[in-house]
Protein backbone atom coordinates (compact mmCIF):
# COMPACT_ATOMS: atom_id res chain seq x y z
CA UNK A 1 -1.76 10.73 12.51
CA UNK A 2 -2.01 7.21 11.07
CA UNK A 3 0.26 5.41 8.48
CA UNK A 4 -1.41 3.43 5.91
CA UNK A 5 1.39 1.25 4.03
CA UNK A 6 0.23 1.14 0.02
CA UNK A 7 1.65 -1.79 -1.66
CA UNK A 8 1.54 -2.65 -5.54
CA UNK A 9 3.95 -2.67 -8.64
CA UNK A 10 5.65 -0.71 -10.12
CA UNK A 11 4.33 -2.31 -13.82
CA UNK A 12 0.72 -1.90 -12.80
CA UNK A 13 -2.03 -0.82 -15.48
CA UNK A 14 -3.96 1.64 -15.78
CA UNK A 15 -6.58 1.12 -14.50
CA UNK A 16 -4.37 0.18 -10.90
CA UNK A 17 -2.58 3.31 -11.40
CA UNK A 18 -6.24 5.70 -11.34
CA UNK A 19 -7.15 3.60 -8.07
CA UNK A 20 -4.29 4.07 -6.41
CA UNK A 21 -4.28 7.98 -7.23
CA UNK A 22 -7.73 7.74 -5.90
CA UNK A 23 -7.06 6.06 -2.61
CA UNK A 24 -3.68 8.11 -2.14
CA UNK A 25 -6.47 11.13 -1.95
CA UNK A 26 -8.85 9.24 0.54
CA UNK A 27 -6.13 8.50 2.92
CA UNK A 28 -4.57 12.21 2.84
CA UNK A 29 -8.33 13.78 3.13
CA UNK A 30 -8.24 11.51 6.45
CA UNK A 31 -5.13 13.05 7.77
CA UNK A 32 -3.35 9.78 7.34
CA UNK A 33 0.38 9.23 6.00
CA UNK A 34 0.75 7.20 2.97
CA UNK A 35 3.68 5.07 3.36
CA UNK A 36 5.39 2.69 0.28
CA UNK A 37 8.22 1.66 -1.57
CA UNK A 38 8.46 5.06 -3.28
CA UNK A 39 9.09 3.84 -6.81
CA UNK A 40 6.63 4.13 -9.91
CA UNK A 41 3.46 2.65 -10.99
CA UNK A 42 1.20 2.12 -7.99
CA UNK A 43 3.33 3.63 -5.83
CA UNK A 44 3.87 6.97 -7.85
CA UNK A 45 0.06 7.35 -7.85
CA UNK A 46 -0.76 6.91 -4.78
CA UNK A 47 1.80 9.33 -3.54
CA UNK A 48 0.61 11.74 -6.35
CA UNK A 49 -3.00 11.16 -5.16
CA UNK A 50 -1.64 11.98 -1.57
CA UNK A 51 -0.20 14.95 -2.37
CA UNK A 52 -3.21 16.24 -4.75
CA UNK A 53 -4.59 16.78 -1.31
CA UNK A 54 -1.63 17.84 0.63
CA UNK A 55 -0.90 14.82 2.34
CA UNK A 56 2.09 13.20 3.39
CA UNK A 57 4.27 10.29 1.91
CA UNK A 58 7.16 8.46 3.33
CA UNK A 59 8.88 6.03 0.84
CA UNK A 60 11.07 3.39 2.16
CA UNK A 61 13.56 2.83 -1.48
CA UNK A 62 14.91 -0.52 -2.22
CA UNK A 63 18.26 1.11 -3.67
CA UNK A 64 20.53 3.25 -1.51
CA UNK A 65 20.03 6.74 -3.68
CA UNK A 66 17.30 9.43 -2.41
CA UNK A 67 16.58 10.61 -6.23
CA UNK A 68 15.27 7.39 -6.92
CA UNK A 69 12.15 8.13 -4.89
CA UNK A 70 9.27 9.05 -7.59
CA UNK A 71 8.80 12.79 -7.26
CA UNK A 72 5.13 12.68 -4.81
CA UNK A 73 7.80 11.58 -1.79
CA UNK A 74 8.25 13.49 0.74
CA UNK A 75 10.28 11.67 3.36
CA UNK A 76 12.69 9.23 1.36
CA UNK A 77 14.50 6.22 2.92
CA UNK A 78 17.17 4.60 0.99
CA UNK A 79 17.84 1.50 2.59
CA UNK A 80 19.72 -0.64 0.10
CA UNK A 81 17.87 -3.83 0.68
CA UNK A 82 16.43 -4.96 -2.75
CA UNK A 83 13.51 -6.52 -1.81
CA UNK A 84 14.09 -6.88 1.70
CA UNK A 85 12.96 -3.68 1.38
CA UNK A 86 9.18 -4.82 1.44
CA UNK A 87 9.44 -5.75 5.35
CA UNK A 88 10.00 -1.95 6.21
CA UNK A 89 6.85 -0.82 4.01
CA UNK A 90 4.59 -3.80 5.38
CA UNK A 91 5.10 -2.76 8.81
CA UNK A 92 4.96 0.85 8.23
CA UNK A 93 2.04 1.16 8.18
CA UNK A 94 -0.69 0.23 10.88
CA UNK A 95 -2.76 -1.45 7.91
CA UNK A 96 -2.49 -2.34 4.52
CA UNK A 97 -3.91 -1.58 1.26
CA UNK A 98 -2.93 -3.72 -1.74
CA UNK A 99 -3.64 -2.83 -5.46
CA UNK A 100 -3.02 -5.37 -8.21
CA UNK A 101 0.77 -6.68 -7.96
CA UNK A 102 3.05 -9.33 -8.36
CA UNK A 103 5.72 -11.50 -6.24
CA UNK A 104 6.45 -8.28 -4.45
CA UNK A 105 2.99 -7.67 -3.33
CA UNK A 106 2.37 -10.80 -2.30
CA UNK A 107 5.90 -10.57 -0.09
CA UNK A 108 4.32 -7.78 1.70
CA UNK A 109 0.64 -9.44 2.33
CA UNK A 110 2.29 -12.16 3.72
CA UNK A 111 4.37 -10.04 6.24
CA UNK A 112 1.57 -7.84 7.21
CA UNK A 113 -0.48 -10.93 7.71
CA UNK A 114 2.99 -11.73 10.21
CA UNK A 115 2.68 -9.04 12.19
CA UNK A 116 -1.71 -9.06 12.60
CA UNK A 117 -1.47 -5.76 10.46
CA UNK A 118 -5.24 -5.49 9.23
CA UNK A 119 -5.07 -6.01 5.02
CA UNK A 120 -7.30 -4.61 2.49
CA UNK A 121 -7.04 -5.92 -1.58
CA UNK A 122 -8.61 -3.85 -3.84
CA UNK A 123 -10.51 -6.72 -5.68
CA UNK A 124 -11.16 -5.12 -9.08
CA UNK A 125 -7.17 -4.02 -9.40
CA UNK A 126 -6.21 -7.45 -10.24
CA UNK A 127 -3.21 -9.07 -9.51
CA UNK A 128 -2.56 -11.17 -5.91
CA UNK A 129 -5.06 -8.19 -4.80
CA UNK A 130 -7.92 -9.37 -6.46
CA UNK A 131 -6.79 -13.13 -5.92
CA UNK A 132 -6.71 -12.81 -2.63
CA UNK A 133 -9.39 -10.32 -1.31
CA UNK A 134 -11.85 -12.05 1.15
CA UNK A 135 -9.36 -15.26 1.21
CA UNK A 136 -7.40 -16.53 4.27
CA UNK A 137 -3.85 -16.20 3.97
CA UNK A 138 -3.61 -20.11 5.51
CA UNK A 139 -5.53 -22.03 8.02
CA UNK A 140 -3.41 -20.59 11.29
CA UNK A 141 -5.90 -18.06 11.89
CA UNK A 142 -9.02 -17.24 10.69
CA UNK A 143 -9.12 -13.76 9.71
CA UNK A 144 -9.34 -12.69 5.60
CA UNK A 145 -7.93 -10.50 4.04
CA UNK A 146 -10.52 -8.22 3.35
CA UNK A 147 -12.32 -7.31 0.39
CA UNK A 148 -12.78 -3.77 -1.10
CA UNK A 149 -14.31 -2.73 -4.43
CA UNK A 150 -13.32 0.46 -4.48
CA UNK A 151 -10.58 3.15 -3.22
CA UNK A 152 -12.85 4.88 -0.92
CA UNK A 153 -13.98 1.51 0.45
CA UNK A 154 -10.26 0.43 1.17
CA UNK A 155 -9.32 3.27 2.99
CA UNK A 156 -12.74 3.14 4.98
CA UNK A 157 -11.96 -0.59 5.81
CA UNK A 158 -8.35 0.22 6.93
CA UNK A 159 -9.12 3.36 9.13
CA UNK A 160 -12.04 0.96 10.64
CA UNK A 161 -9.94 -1.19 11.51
CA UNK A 162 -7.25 0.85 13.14
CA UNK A 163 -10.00 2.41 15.13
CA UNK A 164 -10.17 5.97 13.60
């Protein structure tokens, strides 16, 4: 069974929200684990797409207080970290899939990029997803991020690359 981590914020549009519900589904039909930070927005959706097709979701909270996981959670980890927080989710998961997002998002592409976790941005979901799909994160290495353009793409891409 194979975690995917899904990152993306909590303010997120609509449009983010439907593909994140869409690639919660892919990765459950796959028999992977959606792992996040178990909030709203993206991460509600995702989860909700999960479970649409009885999957499995593990949220890793930034507060210390269980209810505050968005209903789709399964497995809830209050860790009281704030955004410290987005460490745990980035290596959750043995790749990543970003939709949209802000400063958070981009906390959590850089530490997947850390620790050589493949990354997958969702181009048309804006946000540092769509900035940064097919980019290098900096001139260390010279592996992209790669590029999806849509959900079932992304989670094709990520279970590639973790050899399923």
């Amino acid at each position: 069974m194979h975690i995917i981590s899904v990152i993306g914020g909590s303010d997120s549009g609509p449009a983010a929200v439907r593909e994140a519900e869409a690639i919660g589904k892919e990765i459950a039909k796959r028999g992977g684990v959606v792992a996040c930070g178990g909030l709203g927005g993206v991460m509600e959706a995702v989860c909700r797409g999960a479970k649409s097709e009885n999957g499995i979701t593990l949220g890793i909270l930034p507060t210390e207080h269980r209810e505050h996981a968005n209903e789709y959670i399964d497995i809830a980890i209050p860790t009281g970290l704030g955004y410290a927080r987005n460490f745990l989710v980035a290596k959750a998961g043995e790749a990543v899939i970003a939709i949209a997002g802000s400063a958070g998002t981009l906390s959590e592409m850089a530490i997947a990029w850390f620790s050589n976790r493949p990354i997958i941005a969702l181009a048309s979901s804006g946000g540092w997803a769509e900035k940064l799909a097919g980019q290098k994160i900096d001139d260390r290495r010279s592996d992209e991020i790669y590029r999806a353009d849509t959900p079932e793409e992304a989670v094709k891409i990520a279970f590639d690359k973790i050899g399923e």
